[in-house]
PDB file of N, CA and C in Angstrom:
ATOM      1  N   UNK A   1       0.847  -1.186   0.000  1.00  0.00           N
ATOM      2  CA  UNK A   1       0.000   0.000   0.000  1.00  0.00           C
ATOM      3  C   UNK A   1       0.889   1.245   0.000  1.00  0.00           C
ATOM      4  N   UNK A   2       0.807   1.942  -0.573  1.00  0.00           N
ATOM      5  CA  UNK A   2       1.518   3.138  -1.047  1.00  0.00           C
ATOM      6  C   UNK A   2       0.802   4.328  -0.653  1.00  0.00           C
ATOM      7  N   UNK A   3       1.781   5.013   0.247  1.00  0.00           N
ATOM      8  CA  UNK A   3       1.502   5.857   1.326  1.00  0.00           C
ATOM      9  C   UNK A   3       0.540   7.450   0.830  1.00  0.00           C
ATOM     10  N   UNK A   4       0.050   7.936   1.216  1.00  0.00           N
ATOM     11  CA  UNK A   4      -1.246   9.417   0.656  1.00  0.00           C
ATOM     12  C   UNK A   4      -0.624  10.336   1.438  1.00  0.00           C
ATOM     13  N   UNK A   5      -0.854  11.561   0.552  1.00  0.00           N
ATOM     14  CA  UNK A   5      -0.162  13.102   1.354  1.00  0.00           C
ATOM     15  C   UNK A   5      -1.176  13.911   0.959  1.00  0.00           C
ATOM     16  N   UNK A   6      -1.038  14.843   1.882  1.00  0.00           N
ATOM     17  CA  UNK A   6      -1.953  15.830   1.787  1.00  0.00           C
ATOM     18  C   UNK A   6      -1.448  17.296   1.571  1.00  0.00           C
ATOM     19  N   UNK A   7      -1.349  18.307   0.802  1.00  0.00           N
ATOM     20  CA  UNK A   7      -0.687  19.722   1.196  1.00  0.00           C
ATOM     21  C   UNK A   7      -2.120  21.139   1.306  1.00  0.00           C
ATOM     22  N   UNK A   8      -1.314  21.018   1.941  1.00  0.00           N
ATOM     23  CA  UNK A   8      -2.114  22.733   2.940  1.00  0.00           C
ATOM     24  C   UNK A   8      -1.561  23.469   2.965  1.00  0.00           C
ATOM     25  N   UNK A   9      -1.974  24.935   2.621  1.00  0.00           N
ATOM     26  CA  UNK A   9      -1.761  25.893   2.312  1.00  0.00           C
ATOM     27  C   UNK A   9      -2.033  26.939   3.705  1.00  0.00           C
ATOM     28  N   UNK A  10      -0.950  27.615   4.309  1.00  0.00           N
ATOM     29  CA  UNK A  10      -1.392  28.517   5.235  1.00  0.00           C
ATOM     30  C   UNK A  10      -0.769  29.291   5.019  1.00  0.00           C
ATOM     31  N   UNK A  11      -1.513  30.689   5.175  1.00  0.00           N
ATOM     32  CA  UNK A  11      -1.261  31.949   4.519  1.00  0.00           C
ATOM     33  C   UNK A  11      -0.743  32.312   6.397  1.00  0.00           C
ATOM     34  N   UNK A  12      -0.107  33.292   6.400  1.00  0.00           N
ATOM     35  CA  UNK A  12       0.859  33.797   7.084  1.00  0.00           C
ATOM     36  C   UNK A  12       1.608  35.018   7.021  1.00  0.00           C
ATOM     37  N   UNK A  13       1.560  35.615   8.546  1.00  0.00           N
ATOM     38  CA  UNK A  13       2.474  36.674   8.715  1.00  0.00           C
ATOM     39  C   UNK A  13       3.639  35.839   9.903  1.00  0.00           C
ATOM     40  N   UNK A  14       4.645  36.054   9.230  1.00  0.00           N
ATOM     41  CA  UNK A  14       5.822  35.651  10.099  1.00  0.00           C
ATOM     42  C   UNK A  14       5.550  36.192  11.447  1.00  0.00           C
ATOM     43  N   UNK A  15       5.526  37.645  11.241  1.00  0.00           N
ATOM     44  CA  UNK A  15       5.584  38.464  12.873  1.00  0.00           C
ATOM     45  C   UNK A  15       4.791  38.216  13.813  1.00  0.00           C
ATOM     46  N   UNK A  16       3.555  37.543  13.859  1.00  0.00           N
ATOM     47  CA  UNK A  16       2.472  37.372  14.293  1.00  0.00           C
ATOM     48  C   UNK A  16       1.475  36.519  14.257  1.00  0.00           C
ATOM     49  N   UNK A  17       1.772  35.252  13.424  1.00  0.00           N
ATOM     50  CA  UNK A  17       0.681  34.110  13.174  1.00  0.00           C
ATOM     51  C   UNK A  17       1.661  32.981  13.908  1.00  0.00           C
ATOM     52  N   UNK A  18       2.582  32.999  15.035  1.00  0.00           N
ATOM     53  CA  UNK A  18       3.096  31.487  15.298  1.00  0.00           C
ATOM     54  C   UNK A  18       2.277  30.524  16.287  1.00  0.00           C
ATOM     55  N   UNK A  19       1.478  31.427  16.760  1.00  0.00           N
ATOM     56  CA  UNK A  19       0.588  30.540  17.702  1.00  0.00           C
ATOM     57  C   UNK A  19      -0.538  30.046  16.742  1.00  0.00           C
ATOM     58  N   UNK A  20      -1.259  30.887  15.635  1.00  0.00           N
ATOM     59  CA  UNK A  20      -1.931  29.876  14.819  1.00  0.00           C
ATOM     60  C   UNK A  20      -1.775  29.076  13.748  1.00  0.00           C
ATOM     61  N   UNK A  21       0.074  28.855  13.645  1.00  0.00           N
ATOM     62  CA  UNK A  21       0.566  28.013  12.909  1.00  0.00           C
ATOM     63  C   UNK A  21       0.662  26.653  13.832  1.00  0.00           C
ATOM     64  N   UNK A  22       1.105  27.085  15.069  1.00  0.00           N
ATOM     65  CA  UNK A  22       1.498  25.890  16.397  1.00  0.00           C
ATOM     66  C   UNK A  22       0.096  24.936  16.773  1.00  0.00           C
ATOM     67  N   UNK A  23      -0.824  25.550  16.664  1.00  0.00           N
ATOM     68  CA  UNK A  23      -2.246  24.779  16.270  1.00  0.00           C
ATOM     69  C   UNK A  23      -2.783  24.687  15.428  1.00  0.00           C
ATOM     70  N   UNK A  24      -1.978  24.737  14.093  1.00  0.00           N
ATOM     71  CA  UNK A  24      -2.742  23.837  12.588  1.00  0.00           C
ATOM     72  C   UNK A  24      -1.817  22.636  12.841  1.00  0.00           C
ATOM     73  N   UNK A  25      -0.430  23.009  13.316  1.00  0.00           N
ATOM     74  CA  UNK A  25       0.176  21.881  12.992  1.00  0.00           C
ATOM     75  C   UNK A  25      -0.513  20.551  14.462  1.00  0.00           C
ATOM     76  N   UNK A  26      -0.508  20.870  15.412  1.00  0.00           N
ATOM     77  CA  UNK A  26      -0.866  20.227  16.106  1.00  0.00           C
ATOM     78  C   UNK A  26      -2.080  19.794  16.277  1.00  0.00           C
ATOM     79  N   UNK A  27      -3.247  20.481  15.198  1.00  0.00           N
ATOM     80  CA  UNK A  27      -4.226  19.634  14.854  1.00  0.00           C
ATOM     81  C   UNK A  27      -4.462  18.676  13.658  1.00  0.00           C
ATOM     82  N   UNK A  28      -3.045  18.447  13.414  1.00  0.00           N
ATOM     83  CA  UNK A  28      -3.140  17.763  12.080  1.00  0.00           C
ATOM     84  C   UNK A  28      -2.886  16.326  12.042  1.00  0.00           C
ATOM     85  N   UNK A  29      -3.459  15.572  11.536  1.00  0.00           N
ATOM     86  CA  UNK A  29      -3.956  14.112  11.675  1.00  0.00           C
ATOM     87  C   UNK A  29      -2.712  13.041  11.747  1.00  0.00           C
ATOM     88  N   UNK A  30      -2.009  13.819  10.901  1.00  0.00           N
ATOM     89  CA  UNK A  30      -0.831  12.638  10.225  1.00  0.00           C
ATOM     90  C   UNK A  30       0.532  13.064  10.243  1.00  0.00           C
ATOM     91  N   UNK A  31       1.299  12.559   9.461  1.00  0.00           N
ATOM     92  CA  UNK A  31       2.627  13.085   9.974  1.00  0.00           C
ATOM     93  C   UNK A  31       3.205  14.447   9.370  1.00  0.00           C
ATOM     94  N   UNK A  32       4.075  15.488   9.509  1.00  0.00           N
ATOM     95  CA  UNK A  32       4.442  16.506   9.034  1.00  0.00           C
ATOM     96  C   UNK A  32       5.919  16.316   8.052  1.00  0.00           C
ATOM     97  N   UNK A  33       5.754  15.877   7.004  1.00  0.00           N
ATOM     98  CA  UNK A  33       7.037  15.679   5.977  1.00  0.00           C
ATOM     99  C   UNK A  33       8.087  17.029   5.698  1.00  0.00           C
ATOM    100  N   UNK A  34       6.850  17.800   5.046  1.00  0.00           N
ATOM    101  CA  UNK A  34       7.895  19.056   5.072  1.00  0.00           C
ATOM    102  C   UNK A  34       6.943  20.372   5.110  1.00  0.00           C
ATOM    103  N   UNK A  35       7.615  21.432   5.079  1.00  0.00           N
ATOM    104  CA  UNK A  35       7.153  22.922   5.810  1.00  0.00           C
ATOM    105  C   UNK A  35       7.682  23.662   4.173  1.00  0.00           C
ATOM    106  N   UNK A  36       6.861  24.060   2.971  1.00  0.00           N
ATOM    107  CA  UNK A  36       7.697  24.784   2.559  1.00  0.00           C
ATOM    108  C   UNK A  36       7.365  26.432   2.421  1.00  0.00           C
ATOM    109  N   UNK A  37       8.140  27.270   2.874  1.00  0.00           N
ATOM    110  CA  UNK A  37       7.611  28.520   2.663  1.00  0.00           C
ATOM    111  C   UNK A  37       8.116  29.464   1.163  1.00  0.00           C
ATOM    112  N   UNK A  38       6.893  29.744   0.853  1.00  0.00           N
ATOM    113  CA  UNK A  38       6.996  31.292  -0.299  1.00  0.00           C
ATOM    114  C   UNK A  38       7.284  32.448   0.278  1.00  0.00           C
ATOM    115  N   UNK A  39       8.855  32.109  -0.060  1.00  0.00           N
ATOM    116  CA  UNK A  39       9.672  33.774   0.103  1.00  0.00           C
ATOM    117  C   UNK A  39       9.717  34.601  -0.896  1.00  0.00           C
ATOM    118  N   UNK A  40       9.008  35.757  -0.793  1.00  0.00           N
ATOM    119  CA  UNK A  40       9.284  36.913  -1.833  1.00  0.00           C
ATOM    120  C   UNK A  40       9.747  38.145  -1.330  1.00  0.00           C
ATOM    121  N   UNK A  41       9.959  39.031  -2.080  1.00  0.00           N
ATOM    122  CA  UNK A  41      10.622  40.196  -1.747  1.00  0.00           C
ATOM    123  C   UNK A  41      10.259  41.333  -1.805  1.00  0.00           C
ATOM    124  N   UNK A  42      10.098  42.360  -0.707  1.00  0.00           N
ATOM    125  CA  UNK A  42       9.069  43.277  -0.410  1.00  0.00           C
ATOM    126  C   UNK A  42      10.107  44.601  -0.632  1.00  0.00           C
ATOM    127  N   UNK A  43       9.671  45.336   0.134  1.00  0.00           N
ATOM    128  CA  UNK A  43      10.392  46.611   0.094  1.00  0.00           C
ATOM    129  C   UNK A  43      11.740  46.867   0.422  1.00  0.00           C
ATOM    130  N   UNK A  44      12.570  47.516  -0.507  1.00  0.00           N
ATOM    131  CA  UNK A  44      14.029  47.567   0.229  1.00  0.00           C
ATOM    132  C   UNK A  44      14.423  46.167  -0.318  1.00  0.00           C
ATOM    133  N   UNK A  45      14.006  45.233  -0.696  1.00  0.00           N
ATOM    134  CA  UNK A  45      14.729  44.030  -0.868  1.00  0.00           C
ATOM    135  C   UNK A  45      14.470  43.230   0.509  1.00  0.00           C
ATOM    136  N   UNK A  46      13.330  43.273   0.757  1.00  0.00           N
ATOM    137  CA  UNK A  46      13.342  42.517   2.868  1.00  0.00           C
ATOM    138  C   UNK A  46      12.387  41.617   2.459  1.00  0.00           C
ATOM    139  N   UNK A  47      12.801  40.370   2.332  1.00  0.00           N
ATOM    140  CA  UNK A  47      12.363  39.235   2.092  1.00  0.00           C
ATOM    141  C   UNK A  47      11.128  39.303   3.282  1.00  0.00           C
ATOM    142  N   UNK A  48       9.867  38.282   2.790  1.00  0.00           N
ATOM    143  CA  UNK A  48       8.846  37.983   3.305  1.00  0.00           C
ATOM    144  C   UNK A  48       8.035  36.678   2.898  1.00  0.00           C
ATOM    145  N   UNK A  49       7.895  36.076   4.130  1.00  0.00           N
ATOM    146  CA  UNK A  49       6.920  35.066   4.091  1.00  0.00           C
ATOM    147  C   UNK A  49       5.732  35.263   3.810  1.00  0.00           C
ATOM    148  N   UNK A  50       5.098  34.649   2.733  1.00  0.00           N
ATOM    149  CA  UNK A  50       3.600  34.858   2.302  1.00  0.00           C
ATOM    150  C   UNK A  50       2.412  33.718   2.748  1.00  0.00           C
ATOM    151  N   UNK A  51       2.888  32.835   3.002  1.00  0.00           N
ATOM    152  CA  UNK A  51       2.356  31.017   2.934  1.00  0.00           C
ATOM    153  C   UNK A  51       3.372  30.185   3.039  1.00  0.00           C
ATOM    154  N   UNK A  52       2.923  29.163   4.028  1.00  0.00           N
ATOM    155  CA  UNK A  52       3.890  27.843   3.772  1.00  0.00           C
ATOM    156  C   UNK A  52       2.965  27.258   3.256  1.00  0.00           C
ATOM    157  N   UNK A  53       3.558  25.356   2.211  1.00  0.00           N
ATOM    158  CA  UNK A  53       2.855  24.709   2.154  1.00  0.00           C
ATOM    159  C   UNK A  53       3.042  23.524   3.318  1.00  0.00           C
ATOM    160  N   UNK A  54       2.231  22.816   3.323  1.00  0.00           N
ATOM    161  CA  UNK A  54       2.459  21.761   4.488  1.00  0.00           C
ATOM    162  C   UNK A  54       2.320  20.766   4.229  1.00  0.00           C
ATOM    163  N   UNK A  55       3.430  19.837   3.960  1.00  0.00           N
ATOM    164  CA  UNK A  55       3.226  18.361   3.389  1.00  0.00           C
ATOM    165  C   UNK A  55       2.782  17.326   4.351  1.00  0.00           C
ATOM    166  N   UNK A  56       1.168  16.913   4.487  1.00  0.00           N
ATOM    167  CA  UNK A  56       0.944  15.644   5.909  1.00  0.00           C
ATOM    168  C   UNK A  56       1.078  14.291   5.133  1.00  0.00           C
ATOM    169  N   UNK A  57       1.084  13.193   5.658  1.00  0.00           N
ATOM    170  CA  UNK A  57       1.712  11.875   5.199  1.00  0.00           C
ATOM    171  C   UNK A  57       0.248  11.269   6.447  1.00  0.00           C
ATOM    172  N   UNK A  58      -0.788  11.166   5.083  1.00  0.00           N
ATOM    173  CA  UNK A  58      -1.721  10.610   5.957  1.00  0.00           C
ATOM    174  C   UNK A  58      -1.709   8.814   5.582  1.00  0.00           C
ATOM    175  N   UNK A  59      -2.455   8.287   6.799  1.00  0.00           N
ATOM    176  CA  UNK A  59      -2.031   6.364   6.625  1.00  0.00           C
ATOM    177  C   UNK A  59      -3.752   6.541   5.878  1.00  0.00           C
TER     178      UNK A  59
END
């Protein structure tokens, strides 16, 4: 049987969303593979997080 993933999309402010990142992840069913975040580049050249995606590894 060949394993199912799921990706989720959470939109995000670095400065201020870690407590409702700390409870998506900890309400999430299955396992956490990988975290990837969309870095782009804002003013001045000052990189910013827009969204991670969230890879779960459901059974």
């Amino acid at each position: 049987m060949s394993p199912k993933y799921r990706v989720h999309r959470f939109g995000l402010r670095m400065t201020a969303d870690q407590d409702r990142l700390e409870q998506f992840l900890n309400g999430l069913e299955g396992e956490v593979v990988s975290i990837v975040p969309n870095v782009t580049l804002g003013f001045f050249w000052a990189h910013r997080v827009d969204f991670v995606l969230v890879v779960e590894k459901v059974a």
